[in-house]
Protein backbone atom coordinates (compact mmCIF):
# COMPACT_ATOMS: atom_id res chain seq x y z
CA UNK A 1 17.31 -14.89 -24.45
CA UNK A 2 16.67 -11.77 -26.30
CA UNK A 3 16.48 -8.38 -23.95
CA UNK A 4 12.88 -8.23 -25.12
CA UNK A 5 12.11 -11.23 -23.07
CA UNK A 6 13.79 -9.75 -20.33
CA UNK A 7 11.36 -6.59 -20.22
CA UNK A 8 8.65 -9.03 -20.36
CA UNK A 9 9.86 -10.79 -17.45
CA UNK A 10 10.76 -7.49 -15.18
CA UNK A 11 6.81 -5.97 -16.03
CA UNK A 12 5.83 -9.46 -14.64
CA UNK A 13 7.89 -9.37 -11.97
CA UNK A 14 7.05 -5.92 -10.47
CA UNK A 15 3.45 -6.63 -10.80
CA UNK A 16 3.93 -9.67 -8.29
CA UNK A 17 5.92 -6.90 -6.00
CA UNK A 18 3.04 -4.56 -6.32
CA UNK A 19 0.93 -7.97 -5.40
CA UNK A 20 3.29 -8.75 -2.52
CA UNK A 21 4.48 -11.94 -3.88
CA UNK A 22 7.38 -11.74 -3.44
CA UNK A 23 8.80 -15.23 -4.07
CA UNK A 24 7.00 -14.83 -7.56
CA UNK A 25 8.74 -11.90 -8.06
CA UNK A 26 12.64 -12.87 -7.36
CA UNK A 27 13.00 -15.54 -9.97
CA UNK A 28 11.67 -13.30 -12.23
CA UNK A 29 13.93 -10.38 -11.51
CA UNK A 30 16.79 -12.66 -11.11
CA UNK A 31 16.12 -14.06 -14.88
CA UNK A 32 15.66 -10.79 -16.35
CA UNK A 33 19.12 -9.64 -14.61
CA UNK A 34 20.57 -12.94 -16.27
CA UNK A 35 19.62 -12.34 -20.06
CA UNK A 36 20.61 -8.97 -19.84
CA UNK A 37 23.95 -9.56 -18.81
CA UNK A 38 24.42 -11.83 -21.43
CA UNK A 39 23.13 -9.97 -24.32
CA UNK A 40 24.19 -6.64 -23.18
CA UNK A 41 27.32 -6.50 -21.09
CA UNK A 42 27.80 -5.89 -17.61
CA UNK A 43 28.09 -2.11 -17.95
CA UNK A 44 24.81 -1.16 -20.38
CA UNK A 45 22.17 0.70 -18.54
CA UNK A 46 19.55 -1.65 -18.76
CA UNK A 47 21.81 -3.57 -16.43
CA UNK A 48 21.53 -1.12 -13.78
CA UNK A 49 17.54 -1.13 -14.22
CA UNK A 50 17.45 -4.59 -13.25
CA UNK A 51 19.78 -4.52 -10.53
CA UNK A 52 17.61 -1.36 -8.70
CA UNK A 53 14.63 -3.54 -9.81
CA UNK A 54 15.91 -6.62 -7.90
CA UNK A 55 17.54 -4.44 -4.82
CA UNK A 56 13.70 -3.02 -4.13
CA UNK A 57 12.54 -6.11 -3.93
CA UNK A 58 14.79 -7.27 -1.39
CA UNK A 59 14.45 -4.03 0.75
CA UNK A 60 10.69 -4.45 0.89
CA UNK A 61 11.21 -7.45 2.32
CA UNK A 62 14.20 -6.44 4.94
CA UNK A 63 16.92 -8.31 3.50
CA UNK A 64 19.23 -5.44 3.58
CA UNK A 65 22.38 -7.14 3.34
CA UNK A 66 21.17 -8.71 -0.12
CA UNK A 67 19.99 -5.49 -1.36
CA UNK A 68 23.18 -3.05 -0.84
CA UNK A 69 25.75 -4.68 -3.28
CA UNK A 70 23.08 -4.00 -6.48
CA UNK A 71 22.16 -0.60 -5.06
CA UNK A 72 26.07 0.00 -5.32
CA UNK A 73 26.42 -1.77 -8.47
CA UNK A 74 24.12 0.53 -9.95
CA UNK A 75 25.38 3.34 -8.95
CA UNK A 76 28.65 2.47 -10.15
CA UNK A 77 27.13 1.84 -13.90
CA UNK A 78 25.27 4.35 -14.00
CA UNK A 79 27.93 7.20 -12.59
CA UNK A 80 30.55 5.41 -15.59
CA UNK A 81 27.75 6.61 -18.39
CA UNK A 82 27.95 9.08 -20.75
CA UNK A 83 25.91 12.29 -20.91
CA UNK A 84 23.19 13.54 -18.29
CA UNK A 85 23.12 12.05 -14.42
CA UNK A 86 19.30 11.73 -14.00
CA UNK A 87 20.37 7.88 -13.86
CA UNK A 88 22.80 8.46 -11.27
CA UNK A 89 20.43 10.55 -9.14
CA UNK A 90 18.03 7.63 -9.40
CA UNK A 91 20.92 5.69 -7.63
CA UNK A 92 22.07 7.58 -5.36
CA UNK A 93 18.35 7.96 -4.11
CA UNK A 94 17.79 4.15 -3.99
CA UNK A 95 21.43 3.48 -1.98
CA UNK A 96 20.45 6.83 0.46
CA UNK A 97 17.07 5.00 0.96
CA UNK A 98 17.95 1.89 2.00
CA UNK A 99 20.45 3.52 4.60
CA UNK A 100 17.77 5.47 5.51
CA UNK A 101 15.27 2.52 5.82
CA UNK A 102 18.14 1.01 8.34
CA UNK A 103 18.55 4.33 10.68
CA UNK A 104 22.26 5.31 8.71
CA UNK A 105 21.38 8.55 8.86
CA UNK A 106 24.73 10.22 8.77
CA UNK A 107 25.24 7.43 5.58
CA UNK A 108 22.22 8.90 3.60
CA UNK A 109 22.41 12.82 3.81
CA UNK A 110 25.29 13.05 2.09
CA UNK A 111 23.56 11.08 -0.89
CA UNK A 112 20.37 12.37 -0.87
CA UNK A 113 22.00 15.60 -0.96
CA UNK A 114 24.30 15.01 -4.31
CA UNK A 115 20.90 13.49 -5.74
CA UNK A 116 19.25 16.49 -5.22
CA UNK A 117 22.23 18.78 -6.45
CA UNK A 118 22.42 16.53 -9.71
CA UNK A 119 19.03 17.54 -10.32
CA UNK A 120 18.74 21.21 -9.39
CA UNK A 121 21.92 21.05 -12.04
CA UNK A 122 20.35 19.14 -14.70
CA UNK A 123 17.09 20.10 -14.77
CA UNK A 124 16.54 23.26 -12.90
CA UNK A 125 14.98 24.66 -9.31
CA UNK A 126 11.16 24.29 -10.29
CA UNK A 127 11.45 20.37 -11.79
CA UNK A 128 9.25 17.83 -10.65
CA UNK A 129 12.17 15.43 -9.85
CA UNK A 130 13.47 17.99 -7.28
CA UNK A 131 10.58 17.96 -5.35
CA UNK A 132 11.21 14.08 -5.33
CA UNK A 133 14.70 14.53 -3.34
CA UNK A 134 13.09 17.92 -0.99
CA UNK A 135 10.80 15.49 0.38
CA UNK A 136 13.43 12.25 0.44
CA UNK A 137 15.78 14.62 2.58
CA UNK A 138 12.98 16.49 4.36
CA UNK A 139 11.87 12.78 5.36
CA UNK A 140 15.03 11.81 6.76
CA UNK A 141 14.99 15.58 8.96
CA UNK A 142 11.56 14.26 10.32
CA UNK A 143 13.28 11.00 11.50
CA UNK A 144 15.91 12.30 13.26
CA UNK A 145 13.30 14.87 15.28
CA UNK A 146 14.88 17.67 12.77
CA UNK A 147 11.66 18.94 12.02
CA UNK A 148 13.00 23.20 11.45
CA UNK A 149 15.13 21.64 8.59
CA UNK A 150 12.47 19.26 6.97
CA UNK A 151 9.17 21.88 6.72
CA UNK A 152 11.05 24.45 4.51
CA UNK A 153 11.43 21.65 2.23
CA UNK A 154 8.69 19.98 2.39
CA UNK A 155 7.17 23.43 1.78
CA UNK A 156 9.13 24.14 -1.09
CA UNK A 157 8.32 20.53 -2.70
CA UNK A 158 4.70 21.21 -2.03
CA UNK A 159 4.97 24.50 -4.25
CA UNK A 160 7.04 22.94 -6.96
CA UNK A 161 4.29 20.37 -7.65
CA UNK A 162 1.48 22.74 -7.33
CA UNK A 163 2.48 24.97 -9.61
CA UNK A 164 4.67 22.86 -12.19
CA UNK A 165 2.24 19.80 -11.75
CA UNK A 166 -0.90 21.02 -10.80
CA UNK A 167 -3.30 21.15 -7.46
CA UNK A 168 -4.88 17.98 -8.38
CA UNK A 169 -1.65 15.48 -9.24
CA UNK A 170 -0.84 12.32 -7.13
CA UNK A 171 2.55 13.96 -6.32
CA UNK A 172 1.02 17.63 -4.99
CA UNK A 173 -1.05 14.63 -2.44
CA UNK A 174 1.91 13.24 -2.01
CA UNK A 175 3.58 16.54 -0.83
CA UNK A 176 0.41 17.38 1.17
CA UNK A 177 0.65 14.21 3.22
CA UNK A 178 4.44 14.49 4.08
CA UNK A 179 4.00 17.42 5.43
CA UNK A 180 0.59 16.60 7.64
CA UNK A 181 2.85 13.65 8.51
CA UNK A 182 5.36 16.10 9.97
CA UNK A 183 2.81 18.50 11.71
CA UNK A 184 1.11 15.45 12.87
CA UNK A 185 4.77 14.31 14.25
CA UNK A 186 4.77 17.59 16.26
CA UNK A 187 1.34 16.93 17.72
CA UNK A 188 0.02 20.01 15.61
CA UNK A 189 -3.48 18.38 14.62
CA UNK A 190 -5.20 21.29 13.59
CA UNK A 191 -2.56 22.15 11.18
CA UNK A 192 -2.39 18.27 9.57
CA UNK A 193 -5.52 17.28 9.02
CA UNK A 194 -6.71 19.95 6.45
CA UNK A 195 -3.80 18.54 4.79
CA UNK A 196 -4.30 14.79 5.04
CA UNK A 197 -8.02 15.23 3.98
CA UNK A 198 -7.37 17.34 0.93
CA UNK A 199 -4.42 14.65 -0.02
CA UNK A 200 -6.96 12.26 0.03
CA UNK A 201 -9.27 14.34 -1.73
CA UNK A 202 -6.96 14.48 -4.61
CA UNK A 203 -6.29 10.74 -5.00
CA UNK A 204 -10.08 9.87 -4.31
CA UNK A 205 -10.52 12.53 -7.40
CA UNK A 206 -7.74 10.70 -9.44
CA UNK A 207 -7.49 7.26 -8.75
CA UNK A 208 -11.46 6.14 -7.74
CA UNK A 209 -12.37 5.13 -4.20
CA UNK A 210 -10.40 1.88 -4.15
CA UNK A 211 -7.12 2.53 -4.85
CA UNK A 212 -4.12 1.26 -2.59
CA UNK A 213 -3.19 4.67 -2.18
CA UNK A 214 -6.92 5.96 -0.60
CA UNK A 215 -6.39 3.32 1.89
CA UNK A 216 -2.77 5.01 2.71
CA UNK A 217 -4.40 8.32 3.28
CA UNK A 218 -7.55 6.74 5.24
CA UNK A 219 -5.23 5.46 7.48
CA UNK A 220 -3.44 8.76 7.76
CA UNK A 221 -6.26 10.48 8.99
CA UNK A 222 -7.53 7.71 10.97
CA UNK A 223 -4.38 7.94 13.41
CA UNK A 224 -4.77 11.50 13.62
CA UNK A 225 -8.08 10.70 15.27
CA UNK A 226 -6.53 8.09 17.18
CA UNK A 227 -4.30 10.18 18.50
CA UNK A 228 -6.83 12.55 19.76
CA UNK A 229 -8.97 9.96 21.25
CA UNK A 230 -11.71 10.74 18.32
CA UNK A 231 -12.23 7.34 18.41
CA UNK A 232 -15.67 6.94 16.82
CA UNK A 233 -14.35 8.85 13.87
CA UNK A 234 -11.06 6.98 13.67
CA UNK A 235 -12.46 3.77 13.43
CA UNK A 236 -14.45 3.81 10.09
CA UNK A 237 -11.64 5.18 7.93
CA UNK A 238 -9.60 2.11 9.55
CA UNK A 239 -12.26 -0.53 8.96
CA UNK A 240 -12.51 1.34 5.30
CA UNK A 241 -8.81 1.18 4.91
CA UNK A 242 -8.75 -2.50 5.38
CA UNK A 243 -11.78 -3.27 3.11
CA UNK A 244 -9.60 -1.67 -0.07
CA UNK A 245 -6.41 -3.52 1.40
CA UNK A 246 -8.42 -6.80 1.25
CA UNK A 247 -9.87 -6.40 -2.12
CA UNK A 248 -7.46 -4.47 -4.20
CA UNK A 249 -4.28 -5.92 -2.67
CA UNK A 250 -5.28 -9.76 -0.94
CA UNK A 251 -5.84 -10.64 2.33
CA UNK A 252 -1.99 -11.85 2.55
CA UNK A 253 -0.58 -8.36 1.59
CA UNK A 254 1.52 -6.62 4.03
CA UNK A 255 -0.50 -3.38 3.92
CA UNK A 256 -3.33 -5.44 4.62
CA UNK A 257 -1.18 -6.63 8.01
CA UNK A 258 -0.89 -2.71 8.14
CA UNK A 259 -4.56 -2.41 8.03
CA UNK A 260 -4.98 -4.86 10.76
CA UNK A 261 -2.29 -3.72 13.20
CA UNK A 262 -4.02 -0.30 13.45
CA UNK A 263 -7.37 -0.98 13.99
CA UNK A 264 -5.90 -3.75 16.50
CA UNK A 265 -4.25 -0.59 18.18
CA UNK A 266 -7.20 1.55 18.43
CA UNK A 267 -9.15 -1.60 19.81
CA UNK A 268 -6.56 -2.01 22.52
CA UNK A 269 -6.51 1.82 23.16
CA UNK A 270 -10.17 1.64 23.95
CA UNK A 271 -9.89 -1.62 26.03
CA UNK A 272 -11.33 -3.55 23.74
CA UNK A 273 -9.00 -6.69 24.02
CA UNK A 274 -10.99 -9.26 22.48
CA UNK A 275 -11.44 -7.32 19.12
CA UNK A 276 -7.76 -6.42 18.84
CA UNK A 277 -5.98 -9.99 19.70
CA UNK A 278 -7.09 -11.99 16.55
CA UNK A 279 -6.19 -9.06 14.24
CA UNK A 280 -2.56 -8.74 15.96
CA UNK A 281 -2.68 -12.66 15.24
CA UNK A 282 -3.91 -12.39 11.87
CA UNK A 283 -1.68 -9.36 11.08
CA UNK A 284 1.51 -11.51 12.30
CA UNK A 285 0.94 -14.46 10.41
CA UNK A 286 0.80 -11.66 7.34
CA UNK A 287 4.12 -10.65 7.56
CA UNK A 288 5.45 -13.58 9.02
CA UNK A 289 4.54 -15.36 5.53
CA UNK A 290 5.41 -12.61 3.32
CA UNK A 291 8.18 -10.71 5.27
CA UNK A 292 9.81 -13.23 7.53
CA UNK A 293 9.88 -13.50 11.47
CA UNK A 294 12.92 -10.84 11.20
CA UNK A 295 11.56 -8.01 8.82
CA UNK A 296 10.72 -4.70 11.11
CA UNK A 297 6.84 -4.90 10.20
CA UNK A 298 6.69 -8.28 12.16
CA UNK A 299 8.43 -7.50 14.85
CA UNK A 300 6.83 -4.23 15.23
CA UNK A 301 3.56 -6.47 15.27
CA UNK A 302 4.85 -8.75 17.51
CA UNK A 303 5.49 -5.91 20.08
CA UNK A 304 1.76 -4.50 19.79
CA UNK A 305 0.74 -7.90 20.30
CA UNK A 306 3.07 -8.95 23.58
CA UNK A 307 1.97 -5.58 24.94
CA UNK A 308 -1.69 -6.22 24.14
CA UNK A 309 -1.16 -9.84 26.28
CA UNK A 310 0.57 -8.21 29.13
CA UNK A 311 -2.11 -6.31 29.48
CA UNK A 312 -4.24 -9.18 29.90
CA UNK A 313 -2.49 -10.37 32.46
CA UNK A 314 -0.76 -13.13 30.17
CA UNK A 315 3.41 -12.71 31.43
CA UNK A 316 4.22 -16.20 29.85
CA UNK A 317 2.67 -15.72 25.80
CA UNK A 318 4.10 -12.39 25.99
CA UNK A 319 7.62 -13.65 27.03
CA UNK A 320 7.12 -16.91 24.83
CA UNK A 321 6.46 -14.38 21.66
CA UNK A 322 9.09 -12.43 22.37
CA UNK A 323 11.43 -15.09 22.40
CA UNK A 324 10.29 -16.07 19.12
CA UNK A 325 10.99 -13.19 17.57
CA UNK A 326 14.21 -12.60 19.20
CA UNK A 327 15.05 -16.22 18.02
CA UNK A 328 14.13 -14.50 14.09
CA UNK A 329 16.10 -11.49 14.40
CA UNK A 330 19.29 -13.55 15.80
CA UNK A 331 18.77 -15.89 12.82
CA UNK A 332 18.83 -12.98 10.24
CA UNK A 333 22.20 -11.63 11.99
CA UNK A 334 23.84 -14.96 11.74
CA UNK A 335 22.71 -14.88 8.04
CA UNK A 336 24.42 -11.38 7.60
């Protein structure tokens, strides 16, 4: 039972999360939670670790309910330390993103907006952590069609990493890609892609061809060409997208269900109905496994794929899916 263990036990733990096993990763989590309370206290900061540790874990997998009460736990240890908040900025962005995750916009402003005055406070205008919250906040703008507030600060997030961080770190790509993500939003393709392609760029330079990430910015750039009916181009960077999803991640990952839910789309774009249906099938048993029948993914999946069998002219599988899925998401409420 000594805290050593329990480090052992959360590095094993968020490697399973990175894996998306998830059910490998909660016993884990929930052990390493365990020793530390015991040989620690319920107050020590380590405590707080493992409680945002366990929290992720249950938002990636939509269980929202489970994951606000350690979000607020930790927030609540880590506000009663002593000394400097960058702890408590941590917290408040993990609590502001799970509202935002769930559409409580008005819920997760006001904390994504102390996080980032914590750190302009503590650290100064130009650190790399503030470029963290610009683009948090600037992200939440985007979802709520506020695009005149979010490019300023994606902008200025974009210039703090250039030029405290460099032109060729992950987070400058990172910054790159929110803010194609937001021109692409707008429908202003000309102004996105440069971006997307020199994110990827970047990462390609940085973290070698097969990275998780490189398939994240494939299929960024992909959709663009989706979206402009460059379907010839689009469809490589999808197929390639998939290949490093398979092989770096598993073929049960729920990126990999990403993977297969776009190039089903740009299939059933192009009328190609027998290519997309067994990828929307394989692509919902993914995150019906690994997610649940509830989680947003699957139903998002599940929509694609009742559309794709309306369009074939098949009312009573589209209707029957639906119903299953409605069936999950009323299950999930009664749970709440």
């Amino acid at each position: 039972m000594h805290p050593d263990t329990a480090t052992s036990l959360n590095n094993l733990a968020v490697l399973y999360s990175f894996q998306g096993k998830y059910a490998e990763a909660e016993p884990l989590h929930q052990r390493a939670l365990a020793i530390r309370e015991q040989q620690l206290g319920p107050m020590h900061p380590d405590i707080a670790t493992s409680l945002n540790n366990l929290a992720a874990l249950y938002k990636e997998q939509g269980k929202y309910a489970e994951t606000e009460p350690l979000y607020q736990r930790a927030l609540v240890i880590c506000e009663q330390q002593p000394g400097p908040m960058y702890n408590t900025a941590h917290s408040l962005h993990n609590l502001a993103a799970l509202y935002d995750a769930q559409g409580k916009c008005a819920e997760a402003e006001p904390l994504y907006q102390r996080a980032l005055a914590i750190r302009e406070q503590q650290l100064g205008p130009m650190h790399p952590d503030i470029a963290d919250s610009l683009n948090n906040l600037a992200g939440l703008y985007q979802t709520q069609g506020k695009y005149a507030e979010a490019e300023p600060l994606y902008q200025r997030a974009l210039n703090i990493c250039e030029q405290q961080l460099g032109l060729m770190h992950s987070s400058t790509a990172a910054s790159l890609n929110n803010l194609a993500a937001l021109y692409h939003a707008q429908g202003k393709y000309a102004e996105a892609e440069p971006l997307y392609q020199r994110a990827l760029a970047i990462r390609e330079q940085q973290l070698g061809p097969l990275h998780p990430d490189i398939a994240q910015g494939l299929n960024n750039i992909a959709a663009l060409y989706h979206a402009q009916g460059k379907y010839d181009e689009a469809e490589p960077l999808y197929r390639r997208a998939l290949a490093i999803c398979e092989q770096q991640l598993g073929p049960m990952h729920p990126n990999t269900a990403n993977c297969l839910n776009n190039l089903a789309g740009l299939y059933q774009t192009q009328g190609k109905y027998a290519e997309a249906e067994p990828l929307y099938q394989q692509a919902l048993m993914i995150n019906e496994q690994t997610l649940g029948g509830a989680h947003s993914l699957t139903r998002s999946v599940l929509q694609n794929y009742a559309f794709l069998l309306r369009e074939l002219g098949r009312e009573a599988e589209a209707y029957a899916l639906e119903a299953k899925g409605s069936v999950a998401e009323n299950h999930l409420e009664t749970l709440r």
